[in-house]
Protein backbone atom coordinates (compact mmCIF):
# COMPACT_ATOMS: atom_id res chain seq x y z
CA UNK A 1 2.66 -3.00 51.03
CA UNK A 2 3.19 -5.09 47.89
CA UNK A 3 0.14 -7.55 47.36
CA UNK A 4 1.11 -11.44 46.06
CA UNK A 5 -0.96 -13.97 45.15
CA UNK A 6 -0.64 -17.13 47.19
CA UNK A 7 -1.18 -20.80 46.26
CA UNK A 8 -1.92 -23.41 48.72
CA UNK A 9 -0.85 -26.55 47.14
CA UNK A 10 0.79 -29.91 48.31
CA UNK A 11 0.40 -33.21 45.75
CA UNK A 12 0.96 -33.72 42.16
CA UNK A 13 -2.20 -32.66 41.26
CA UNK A 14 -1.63 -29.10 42.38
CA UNK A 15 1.78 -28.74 40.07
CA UNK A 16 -0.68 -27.83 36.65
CA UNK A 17 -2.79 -25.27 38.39
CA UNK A 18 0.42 -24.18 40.41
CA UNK A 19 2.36 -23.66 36.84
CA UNK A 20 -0.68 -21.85 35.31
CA UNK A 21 -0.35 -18.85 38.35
CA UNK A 22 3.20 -18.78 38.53
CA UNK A 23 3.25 -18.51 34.54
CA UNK A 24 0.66 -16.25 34.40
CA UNK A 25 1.20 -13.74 37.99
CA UNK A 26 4.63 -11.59 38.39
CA UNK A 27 5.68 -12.69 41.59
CA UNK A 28 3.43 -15.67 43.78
CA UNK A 29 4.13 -16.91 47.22
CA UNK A 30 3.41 -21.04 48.15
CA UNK A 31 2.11 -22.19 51.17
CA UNK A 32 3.03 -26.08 51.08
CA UNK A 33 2.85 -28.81 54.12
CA UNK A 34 6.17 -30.04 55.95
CA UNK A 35 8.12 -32.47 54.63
CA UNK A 36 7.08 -35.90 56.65
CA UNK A 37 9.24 -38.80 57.83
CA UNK A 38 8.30 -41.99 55.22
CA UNK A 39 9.41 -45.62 54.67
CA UNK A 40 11.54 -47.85 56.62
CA UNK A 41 14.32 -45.42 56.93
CA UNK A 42 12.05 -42.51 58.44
CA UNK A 43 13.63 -40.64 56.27
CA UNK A 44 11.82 -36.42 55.98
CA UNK A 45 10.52 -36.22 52.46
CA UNK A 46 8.94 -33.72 50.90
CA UNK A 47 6.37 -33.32 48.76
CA UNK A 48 5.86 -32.41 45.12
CA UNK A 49 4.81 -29.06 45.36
CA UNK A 50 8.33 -28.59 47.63
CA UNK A 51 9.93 -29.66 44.98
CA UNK A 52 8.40 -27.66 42.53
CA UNK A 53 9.49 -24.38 44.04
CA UNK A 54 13.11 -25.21 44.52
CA UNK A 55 13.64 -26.32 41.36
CA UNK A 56 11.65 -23.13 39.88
CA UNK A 57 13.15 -20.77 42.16
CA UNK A 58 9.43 -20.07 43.57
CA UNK A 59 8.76 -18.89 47.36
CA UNK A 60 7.37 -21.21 49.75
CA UNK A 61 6.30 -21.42 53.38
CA UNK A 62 4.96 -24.44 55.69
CA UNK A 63 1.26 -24.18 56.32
CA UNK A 64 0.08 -23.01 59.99
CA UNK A 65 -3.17 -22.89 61.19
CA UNK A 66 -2.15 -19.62 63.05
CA UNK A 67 -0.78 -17.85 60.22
CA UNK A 68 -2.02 -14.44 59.09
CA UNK A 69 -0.76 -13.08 55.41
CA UNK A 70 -0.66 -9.91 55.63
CA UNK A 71 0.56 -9.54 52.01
CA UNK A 72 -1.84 -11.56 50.46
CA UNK A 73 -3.70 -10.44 47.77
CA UNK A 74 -6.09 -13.59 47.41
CA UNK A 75 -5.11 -17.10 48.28
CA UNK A 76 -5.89 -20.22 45.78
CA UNK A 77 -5.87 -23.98 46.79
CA UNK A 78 -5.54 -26.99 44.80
CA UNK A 79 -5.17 -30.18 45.79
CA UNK A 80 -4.06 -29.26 49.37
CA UNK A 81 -3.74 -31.57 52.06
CA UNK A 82 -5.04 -29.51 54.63
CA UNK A 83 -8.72 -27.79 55.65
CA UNK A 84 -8.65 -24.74 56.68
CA UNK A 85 -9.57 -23.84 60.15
CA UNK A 86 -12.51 -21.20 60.91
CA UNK A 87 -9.66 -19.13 62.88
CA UNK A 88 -7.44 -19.57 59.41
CA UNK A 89 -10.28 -18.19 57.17
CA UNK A 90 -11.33 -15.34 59.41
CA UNK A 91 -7.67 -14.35 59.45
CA UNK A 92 -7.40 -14.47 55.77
CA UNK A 93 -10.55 -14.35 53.99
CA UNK A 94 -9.58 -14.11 50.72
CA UNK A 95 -9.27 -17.91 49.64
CA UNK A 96 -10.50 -19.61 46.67
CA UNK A 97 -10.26 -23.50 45.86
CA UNK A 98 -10.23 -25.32 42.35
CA UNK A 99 -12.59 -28.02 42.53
CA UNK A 100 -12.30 -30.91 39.83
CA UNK A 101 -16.45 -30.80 39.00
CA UNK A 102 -19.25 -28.90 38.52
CA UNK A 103 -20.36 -27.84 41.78
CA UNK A 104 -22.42 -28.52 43.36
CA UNK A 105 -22.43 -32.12 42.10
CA UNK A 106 -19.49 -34.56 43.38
CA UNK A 107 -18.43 -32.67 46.51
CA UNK A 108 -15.28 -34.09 48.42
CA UNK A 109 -12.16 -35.72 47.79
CA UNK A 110 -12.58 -37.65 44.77
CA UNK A 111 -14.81 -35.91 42.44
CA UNK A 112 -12.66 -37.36 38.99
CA UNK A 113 -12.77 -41.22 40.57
CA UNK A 114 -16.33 -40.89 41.29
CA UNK A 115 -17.76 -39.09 37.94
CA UNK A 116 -15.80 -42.16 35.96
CA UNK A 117 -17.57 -44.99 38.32
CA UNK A 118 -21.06 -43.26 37.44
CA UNK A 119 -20.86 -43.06 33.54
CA UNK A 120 -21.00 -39.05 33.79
CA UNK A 121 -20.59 -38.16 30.09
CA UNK A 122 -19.24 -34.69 31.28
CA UNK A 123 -17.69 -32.64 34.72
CA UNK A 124 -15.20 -29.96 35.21
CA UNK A 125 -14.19 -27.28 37.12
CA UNK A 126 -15.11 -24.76 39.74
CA UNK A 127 -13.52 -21.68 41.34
CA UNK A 128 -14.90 -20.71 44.98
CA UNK A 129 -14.71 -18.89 47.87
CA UNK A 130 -13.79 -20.89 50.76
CA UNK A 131 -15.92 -20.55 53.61
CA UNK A 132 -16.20 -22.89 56.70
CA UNK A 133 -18.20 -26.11 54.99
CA UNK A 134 -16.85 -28.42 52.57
CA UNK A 135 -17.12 -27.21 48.78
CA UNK A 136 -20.50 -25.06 49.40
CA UNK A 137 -18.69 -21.65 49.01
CA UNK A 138 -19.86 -19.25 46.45
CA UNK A 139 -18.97 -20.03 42.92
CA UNK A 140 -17.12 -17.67 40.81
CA UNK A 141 -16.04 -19.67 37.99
CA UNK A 142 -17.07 -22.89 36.29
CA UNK A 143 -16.08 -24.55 32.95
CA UNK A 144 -16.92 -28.36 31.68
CA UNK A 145 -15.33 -30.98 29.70
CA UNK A 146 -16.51 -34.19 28.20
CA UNK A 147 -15.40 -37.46 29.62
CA UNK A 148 -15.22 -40.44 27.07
CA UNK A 149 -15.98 -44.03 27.17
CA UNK A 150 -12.60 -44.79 27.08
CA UNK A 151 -10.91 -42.00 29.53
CA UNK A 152 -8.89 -42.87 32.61
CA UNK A 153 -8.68 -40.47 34.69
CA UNK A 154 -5.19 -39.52 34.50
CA UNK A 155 -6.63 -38.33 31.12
CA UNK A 156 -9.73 -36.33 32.97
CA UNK A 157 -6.77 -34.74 35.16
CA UNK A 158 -4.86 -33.91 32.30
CA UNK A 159 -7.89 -32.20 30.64
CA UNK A 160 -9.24 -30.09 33.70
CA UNK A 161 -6.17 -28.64 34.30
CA UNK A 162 -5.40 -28.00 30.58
CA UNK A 163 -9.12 -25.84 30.85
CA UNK A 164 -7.78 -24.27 33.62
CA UNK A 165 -4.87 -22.69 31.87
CA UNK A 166 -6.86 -21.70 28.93
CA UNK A 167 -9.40 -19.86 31.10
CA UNK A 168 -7.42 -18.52 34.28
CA UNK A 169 -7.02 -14.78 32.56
CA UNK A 170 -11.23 -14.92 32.56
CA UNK A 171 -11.21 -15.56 36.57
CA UNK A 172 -12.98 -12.59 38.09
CA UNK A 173 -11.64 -13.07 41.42
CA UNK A 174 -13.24 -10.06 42.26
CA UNK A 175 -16.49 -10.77 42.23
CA UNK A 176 -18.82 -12.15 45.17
CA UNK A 177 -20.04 -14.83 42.82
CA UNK A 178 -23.30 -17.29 43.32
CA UNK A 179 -24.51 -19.35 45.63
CA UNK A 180 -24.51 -23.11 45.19
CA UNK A 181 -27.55 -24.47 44.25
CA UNK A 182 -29.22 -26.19 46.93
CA UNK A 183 -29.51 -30.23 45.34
CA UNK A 184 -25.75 -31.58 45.61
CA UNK A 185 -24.28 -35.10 45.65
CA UNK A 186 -21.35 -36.29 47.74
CA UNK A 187 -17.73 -38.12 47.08
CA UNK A 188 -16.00 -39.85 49.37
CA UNK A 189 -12.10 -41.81 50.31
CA UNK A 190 -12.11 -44.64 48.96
CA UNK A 191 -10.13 -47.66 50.66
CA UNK A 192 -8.31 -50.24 49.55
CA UNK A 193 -10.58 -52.69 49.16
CA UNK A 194 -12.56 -50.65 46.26
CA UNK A 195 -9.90 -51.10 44.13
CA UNK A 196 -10.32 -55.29 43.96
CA UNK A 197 -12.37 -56.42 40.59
CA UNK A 198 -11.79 -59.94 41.58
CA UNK A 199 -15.23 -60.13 41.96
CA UNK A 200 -16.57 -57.63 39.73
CA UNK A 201 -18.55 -57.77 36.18
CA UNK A 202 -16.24 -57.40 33.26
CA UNK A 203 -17.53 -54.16 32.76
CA UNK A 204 -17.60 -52.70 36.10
CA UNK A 205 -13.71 -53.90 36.76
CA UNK A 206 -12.59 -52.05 33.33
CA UNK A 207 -14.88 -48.89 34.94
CA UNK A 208 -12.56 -49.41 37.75
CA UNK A 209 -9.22 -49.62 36.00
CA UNK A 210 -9.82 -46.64 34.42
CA UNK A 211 -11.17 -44.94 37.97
CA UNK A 212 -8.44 -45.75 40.12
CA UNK A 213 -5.49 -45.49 37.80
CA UNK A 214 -3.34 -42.58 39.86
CA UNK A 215 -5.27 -43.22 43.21
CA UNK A 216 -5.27 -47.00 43.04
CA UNK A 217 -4.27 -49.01 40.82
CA UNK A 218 -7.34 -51.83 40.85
CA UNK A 219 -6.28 -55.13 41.67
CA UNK A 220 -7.40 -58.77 41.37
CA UNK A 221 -5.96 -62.06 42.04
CA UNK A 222 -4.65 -64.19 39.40
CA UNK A 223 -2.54 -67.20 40.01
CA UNK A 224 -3.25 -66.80 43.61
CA UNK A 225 -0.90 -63.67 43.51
CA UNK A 226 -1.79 -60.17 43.37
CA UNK A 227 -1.62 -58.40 40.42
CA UNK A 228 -2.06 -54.43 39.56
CA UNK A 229 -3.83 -53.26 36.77
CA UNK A 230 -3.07 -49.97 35.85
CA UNK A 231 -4.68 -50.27 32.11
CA UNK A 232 -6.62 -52.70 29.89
CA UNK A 233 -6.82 -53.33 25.83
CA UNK A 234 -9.95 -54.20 23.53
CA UNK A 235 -7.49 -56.25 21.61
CA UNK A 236 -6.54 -59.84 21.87
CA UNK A 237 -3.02 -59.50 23.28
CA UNK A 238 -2.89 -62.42 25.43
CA UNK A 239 -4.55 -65.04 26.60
CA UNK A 240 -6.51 -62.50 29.24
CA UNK A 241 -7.61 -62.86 32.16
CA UNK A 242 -11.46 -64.67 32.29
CA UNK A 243 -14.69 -62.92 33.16
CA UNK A 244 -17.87 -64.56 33.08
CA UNK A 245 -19.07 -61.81 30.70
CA UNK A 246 -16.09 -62.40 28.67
CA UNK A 247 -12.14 -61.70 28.59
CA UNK A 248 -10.25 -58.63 30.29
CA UNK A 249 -6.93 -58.29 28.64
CA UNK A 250 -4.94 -56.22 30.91
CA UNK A 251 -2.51 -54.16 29.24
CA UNK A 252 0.27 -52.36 31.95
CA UNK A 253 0.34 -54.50 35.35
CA UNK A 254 2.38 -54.98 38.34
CA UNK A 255 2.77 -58.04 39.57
CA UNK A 256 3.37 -58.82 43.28
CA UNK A 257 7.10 -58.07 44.09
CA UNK A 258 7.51 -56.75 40.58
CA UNK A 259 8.14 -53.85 38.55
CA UNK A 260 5.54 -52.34 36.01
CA UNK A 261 5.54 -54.45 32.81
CA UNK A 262 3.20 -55.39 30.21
CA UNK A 263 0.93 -58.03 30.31
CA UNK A 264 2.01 -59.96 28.03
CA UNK A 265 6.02 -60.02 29.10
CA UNK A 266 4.39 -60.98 32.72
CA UNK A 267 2.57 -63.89 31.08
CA UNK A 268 5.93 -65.14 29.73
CA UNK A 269 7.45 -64.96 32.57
CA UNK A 270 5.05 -67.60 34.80
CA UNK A 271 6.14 -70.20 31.78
């Protein structure tokens, strides 16, 4: 029986590491989640990693919990929406996951978000074997790369998945790996309410704009509206907006019941 690598994938944050094995294996299978019924319409869309295959000719399936791949050769999962069930991994026990740090540190679901809000200086990567806990599966593979003061982390996405590429060929998935040192530290969802720097110190709401810039964006109020701040300037572009540390000049924003603009065009447009 032919052997295929599979890839379980379902946001855009699985597409890079999805392009990586489809541009580096002969033939790869997906395994994707069902397309759901969203907005007012209820209307079944699908997601990006749906997409992805259709438009790249690529062969996909819908995730079950009962399924049993027969023809898998190993299975890899980024960025997928689902957790594996005991009776899934004892059915198919040949699964790896990407992680985006250096495991064990920032375990769970926002390991990019969190390494930003605490000043790390430098994360990555980490290939393991799935077993049934979250992220404490044997490592096989870890690489790092820096973060910078001024990073967002669409840019620390951008970067770990650009590592990934440039090191998949060294992935041994072969080999049983190491166990996870035993000291660890924790991530976890974050809600909407984490994304408001209303209240915040200059600093820690620019921390925050730069955080939350896919998953959010952060928020404040400013002329008793609500106003999205999906990146900030050190220059004087506008008249800013007024910390008591000093002056946050926001740089992209959305304003409530707008489209994306730039600060300063939104400014113009309350005269």
């Amino acid at each position: 029986m032919t052997k295929y690598k599979y890839f379980f994938g379902s946001d855009f944050r699985s597409i890079p590491y999805l392009t990586t094995i489809n541009n580096s294996e002969e033939a790869i299978t997906v395994v994707t989640t069902k397309p759901v019924r969203s907005g007012r319409g209820k209307k079944l869309v699908v997601n990006p990693v749906e997409e992805f295959c259709k438009s790249n000719n690529i062969e996909f399936k819908y995730f079950s919990q009962d399924a049993v791949y027969s023809n898998m050769d190993i299975g890899i999962s980024a960025s997928f929406a689902k957790i594996f069930s005991t009776k899934f991994l004892k059915s198919n026990n040949s699964i790896f996951n990407i992680h985006l740090s250096l495991l064990p540190e920032l375990r769970g679901p926002s390991p990019v978000e969190t390494a930003i809000l605490n000043n790390y200086t430098t994360t990555g990567f980490t290939v393991f074997h799935i077993d049934e806990e979250i992220d404490t599966g044997r490592i096989i593979f870890q690489k790092s790369v820096s973060i910078s003061d001024d990073d967002y982390a669409s840019n620390i996405y951008e970067k770990l998945s650009k590592c990934f590429n440039d090191n998949y060929k060294e992935i041994d998935f072969l080999t049983t790996g190491q166990e996870q040192p035993q000291n660890s530290s924790k991530t976890s969802k974050f809600s909407k309410s984490d994304f408001n720097i209303s209240e915040d110190s200059l600093l820690k709401a620019k921390t925050k704009i730069r955080a939350f810039n896919i998953m959010g964006p952060s928020f404040t109020s400013h002329k008793n509206k609500i106003l999205k701040i999906h990146s900030y300037t050190e220059e004087s572009n506008s008249e800013g907006i007024m910390y008591k540390e000093g002056v946050l000049y926001p740089e992209y924003v959305t304003p409530e019941g707008k489209n994306k603009m730039l600060f300063p065009d939104y400014l113009r447009g309350l005269k």
